[in-house]
PDB file of N, CA and C in Angstrom:
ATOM      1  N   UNK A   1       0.967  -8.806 -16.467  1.00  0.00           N
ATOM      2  CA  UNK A   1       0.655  -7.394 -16.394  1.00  0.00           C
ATOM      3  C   UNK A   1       0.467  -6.855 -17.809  1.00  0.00           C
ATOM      4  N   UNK A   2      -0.216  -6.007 -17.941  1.00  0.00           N
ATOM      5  CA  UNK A   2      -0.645  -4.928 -18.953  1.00  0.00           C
ATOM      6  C   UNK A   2       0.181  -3.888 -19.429  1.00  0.00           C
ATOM      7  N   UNK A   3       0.942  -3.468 -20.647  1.00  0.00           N
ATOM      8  CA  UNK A   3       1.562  -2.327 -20.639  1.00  0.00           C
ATOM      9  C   UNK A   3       0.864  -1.708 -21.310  1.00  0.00           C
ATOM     10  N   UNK A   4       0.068  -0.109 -20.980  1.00  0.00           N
ATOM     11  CA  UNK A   4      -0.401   0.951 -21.894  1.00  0.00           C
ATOM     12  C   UNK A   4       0.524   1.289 -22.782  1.00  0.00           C
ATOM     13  N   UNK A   5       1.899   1.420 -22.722  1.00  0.00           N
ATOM     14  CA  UNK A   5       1.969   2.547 -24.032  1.00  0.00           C
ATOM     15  C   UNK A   5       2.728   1.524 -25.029  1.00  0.00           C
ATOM     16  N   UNK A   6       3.122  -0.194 -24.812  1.00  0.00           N
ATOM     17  CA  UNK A   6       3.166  -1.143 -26.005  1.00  0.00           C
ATOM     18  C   UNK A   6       1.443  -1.783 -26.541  1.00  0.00           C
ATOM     19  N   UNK A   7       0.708  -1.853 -25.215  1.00  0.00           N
ATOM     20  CA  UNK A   7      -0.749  -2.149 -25.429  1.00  0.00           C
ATOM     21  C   UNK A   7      -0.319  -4.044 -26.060  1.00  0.00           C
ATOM     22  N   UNK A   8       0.344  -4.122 -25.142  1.00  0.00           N
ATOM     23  CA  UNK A   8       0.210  -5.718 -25.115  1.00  0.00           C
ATOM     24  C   UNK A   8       0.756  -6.340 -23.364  1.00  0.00           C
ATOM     25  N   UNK A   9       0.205  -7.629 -23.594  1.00  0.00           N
ATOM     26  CA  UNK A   9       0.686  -8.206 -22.159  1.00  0.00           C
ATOM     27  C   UNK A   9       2.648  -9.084 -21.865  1.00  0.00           C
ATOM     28  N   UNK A  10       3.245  -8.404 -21.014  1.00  0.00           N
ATOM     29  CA  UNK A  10       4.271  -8.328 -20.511  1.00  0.00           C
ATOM     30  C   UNK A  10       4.404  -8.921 -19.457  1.00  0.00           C
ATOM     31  N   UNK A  11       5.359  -9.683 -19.121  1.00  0.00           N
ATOM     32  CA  UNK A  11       5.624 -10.304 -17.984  1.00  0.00           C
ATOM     33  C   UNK A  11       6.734  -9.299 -16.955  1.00  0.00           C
ATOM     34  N   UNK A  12       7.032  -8.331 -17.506  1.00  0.00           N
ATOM     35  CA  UNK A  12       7.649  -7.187 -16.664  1.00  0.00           C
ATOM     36  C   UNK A  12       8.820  -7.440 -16.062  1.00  0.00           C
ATOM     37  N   UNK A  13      10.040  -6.778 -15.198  1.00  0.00           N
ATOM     38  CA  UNK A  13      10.544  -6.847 -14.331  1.00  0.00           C
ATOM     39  C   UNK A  13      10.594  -5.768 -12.885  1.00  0.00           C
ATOM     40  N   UNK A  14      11.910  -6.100 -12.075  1.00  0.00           N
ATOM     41  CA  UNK A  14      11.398  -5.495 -11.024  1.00  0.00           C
ATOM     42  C   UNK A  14      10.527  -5.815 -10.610  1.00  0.00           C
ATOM     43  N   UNK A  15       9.350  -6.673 -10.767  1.00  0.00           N
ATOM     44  CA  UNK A  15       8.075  -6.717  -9.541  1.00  0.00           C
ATOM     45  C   UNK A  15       8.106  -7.204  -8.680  1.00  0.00           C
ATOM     46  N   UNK A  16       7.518  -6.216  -7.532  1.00  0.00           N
ATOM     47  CA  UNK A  16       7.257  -6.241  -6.527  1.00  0.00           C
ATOM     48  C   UNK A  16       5.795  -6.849  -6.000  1.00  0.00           C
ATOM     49  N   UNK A  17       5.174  -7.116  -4.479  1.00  0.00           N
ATOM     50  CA  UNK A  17       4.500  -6.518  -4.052  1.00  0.00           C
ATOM     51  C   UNK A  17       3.714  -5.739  -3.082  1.00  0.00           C
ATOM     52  N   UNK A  18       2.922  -5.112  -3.463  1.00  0.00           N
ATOM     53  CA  UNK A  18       2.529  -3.706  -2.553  1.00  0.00           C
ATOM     54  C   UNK A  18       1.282  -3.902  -2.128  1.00  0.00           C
ATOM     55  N   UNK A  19       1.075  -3.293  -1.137  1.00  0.00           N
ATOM     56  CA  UNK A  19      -0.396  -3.200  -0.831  1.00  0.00           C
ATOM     57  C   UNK A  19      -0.726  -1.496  -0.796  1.00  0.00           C
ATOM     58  N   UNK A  20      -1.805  -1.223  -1.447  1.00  0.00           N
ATOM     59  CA  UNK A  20      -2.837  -0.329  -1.369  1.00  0.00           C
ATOM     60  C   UNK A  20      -3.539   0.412  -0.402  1.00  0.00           C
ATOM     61  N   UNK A  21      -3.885   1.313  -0.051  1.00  0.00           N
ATOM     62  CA  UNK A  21      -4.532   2.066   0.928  1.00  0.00           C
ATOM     63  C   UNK A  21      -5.853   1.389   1.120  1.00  0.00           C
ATOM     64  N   UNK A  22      -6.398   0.919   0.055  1.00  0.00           N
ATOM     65  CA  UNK A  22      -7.761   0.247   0.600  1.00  0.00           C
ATOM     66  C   UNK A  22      -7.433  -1.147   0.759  1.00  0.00           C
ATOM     67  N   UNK A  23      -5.832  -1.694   1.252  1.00  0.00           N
ATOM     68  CA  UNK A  23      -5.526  -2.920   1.879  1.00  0.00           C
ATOM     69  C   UNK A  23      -5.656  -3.958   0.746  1.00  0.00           C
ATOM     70  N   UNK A  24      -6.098  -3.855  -0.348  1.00  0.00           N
ATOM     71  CA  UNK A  24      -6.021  -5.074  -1.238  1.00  0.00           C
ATOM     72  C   UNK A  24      -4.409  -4.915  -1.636  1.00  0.00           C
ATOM     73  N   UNK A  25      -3.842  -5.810  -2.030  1.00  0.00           N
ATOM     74  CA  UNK A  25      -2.377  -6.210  -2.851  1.00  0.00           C
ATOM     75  C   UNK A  25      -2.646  -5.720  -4.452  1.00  0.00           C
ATOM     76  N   UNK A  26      -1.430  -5.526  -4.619  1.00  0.00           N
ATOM     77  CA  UNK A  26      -1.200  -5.297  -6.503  1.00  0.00           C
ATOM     78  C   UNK A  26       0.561  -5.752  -6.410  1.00  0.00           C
ATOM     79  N   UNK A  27       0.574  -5.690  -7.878  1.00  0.00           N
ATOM     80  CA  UNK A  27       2.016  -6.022  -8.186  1.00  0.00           C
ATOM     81  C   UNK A  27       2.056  -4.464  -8.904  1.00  0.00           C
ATOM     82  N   UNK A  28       3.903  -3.961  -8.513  1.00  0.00           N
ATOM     83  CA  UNK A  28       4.374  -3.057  -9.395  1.00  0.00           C
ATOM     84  C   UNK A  28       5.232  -3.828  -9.867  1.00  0.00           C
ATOM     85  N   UNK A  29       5.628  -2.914 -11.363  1.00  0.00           N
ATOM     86  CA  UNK A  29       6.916  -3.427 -11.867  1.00  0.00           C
ATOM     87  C   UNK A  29       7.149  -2.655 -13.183  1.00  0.00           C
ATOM     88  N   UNK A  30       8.226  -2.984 -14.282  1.00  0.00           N
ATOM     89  CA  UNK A  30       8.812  -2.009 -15.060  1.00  0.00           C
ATOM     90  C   UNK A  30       8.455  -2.710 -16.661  1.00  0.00           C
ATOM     91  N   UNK A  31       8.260  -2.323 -17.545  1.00  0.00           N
ATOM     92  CA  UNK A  31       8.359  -3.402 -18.668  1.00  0.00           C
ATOM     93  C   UNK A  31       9.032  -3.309 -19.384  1.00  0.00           C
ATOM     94  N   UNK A  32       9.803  -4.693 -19.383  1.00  0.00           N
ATOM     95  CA  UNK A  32      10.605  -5.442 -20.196  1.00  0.00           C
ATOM     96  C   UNK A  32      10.916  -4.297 -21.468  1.00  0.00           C
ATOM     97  N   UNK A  33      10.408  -4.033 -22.311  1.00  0.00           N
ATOM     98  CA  UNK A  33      10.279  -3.533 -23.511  1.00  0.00           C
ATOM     99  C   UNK A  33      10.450  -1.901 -23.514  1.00  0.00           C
ATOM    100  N   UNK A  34       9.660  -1.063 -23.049  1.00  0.00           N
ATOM    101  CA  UNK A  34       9.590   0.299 -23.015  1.00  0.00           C
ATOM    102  C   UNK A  34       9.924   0.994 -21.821  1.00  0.00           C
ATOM    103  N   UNK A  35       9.923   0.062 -20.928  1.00  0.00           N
ATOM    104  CA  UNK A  35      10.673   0.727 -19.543  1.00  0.00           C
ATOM    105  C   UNK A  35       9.155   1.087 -18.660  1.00  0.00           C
ATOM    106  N   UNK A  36       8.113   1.435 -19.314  1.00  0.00           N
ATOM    107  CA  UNK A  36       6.751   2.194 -18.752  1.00  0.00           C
ATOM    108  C   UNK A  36       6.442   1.115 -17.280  1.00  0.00           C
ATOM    109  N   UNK A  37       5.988   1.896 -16.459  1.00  0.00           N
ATOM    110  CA  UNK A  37       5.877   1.397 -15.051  1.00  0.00           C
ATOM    111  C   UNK A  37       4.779   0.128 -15.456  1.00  0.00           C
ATOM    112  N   UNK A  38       4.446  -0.415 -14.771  1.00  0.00           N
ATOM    113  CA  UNK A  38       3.497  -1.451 -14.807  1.00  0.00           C
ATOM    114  C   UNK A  38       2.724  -1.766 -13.470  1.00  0.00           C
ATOM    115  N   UNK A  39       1.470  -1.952 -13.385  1.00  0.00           N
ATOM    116  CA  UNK A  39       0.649  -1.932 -12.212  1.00  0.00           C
ATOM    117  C   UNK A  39      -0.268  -3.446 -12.378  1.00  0.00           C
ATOM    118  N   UNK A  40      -0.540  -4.288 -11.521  1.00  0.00           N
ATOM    119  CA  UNK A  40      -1.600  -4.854 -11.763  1.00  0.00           C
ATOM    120  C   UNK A  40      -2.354  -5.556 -10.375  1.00  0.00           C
ATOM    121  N   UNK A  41      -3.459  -5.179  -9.680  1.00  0.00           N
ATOM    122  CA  UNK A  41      -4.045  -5.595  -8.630  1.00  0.00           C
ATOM    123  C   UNK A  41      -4.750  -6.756  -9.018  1.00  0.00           C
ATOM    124  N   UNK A  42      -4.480  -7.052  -7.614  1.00  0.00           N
ATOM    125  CA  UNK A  42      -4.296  -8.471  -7.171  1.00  0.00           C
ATOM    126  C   UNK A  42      -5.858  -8.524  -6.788  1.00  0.00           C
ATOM    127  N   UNK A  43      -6.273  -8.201  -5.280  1.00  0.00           N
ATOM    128  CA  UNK A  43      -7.269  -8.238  -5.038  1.00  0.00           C
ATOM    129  C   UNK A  43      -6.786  -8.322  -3.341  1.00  0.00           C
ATOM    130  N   UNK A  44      -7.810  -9.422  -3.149  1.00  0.00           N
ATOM    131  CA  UNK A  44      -8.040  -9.099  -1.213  1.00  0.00           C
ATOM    132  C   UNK A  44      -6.487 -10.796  -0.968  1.00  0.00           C
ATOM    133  N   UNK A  45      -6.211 -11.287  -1.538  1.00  0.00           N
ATOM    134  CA  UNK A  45      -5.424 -12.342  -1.463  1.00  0.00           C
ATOM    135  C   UNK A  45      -3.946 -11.827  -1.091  1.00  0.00           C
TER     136      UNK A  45
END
């Protein structure tokens, strides 16, 4: 996953996953480092 406000890639905790209103999957989760939420879709899998 991606964190915006370190602007580097994080392996996060807490993640989950969720599915989306338009039915594709994503992962949530928290990052490691700054706490900032973390999002990253998955797709139709």
């Amino acid at each position: 996953m991606y964190c915006v406000k370190c602007r580097a890639k994080r392996e996060g905790k807490n993640i989950e996953e969720v599915t989306m209103k338009n039915g594709k999957k994503a992962l949530k989760g928290v990052c490691e480092v700054c706490g900032t939420k973390m999002f990253k879709i998955k797709g139709n899998a």
